[in-house]
Protein backbone atom coordinates (compact mmCIF):
# COMPACT_ATOMS: atom_id res chain seq x y z
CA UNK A 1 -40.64 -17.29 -9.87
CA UNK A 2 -38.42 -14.17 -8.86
CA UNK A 3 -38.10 -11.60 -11.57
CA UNK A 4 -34.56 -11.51 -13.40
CA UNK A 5 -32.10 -9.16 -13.33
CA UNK A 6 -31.87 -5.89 -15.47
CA UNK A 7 -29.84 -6.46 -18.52
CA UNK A 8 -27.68 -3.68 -18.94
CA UNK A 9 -28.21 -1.27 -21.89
CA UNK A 10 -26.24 -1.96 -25.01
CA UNK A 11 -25.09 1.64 -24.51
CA UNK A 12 -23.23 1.17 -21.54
CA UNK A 13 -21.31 -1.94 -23.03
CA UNK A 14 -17.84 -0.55 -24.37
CA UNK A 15 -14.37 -2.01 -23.76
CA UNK A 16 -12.10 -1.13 -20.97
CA UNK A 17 -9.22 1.23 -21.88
CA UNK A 18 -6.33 -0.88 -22.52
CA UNK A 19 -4.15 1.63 -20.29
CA UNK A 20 -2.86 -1.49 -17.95
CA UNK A 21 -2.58 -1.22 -14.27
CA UNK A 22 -1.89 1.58 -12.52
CA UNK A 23 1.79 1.68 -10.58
CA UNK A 24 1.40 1.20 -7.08
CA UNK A 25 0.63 3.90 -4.48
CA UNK A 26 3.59 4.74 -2.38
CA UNK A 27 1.36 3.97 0.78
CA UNK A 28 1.13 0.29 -0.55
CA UNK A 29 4.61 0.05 -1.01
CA UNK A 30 5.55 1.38 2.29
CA UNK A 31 2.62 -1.37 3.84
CA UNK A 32 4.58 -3.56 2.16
CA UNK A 33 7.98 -3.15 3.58
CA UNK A 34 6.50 -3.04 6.92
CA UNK A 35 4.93 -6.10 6.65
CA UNK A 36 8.13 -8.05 5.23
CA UNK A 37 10.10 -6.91 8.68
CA UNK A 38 7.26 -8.18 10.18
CA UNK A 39 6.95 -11.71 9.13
CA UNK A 40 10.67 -11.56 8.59
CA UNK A 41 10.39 -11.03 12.77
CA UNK A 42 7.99 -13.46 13.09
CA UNK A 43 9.40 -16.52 11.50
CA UNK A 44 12.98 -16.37 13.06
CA UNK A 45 11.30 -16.59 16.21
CA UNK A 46 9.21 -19.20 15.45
CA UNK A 47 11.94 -21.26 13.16
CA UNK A 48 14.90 -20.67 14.88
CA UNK A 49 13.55 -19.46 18.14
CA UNK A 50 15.27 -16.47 18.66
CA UNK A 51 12.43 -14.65 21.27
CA UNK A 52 14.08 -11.53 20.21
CA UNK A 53 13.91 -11.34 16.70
CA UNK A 54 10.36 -10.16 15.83
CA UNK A 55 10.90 -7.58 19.22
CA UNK A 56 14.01 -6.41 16.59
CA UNK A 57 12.00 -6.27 13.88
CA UNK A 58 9.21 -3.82 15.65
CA UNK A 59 12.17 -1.45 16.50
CA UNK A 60 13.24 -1.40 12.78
CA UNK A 61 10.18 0.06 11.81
CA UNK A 62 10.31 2.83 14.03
CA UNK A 63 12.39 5.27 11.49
CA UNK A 64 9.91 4.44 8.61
CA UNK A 65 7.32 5.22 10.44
CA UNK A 66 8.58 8.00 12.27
CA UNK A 67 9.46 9.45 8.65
CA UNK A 68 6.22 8.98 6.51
CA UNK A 69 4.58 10.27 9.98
CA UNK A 70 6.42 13.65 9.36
CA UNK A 71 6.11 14.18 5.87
CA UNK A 72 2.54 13.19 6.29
CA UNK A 73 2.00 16.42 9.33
CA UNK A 74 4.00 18.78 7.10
CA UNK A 75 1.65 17.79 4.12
CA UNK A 76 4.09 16.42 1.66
CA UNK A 77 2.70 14.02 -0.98
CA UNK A 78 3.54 10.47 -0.11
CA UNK A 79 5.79 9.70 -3.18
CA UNK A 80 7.64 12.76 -2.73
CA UNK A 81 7.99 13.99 -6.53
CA UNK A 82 8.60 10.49 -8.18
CA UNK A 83 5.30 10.93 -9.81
CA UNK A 84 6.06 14.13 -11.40
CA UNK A 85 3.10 15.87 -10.00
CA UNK A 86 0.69 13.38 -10.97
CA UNK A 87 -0.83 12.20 -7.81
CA UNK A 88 -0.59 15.45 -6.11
CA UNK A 89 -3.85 16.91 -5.94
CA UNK A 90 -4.82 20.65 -4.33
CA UNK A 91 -7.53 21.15 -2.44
């Protein structure tokens, strides 16, 4: 029979810290846009058939991307300063 295994030490059992979860990054959110033109796109050519729809939807994104592209060459934090400093970190 194979060995079992390691319980963990009673030390290392404690509770999570009830601090809930954490609010979303900024990157997820934009992801998350992006994605919504997309299948937005997507299904009004496939439902309605409108060949053009998901070719509208790629050109939409273009300014958001363009955008977060900039801020991200000139260094800027991705939630500008929503956070209150809290996710920017110097390095």
């Amino acid at each position: 029979m194979g060995d079992a295994p390691p319980r963990p030490h009673r030390a290392t059992r404690r509770p999570l810290p009830a601090t809930g979860f954490p609010r979303p990054l900024p990157d997820a959110e934009l992801c998350t846009i992006l994605s919504a033109i997309l299948l937005g796109g997507l299904l009004l050519n496939a439902l309605v058939g409108w060949w053009w729809a998901d070719s509208v939807a790629a050109l939409a994104m273009v300014p958001l991307v363009t955008i977060e592209g900039v801020r991200a060459l000139r260094g800027e934090p991705p939630c500008g300063d929503s956070c209150g400093g809290a996710c920017h970190t110097e390095g």
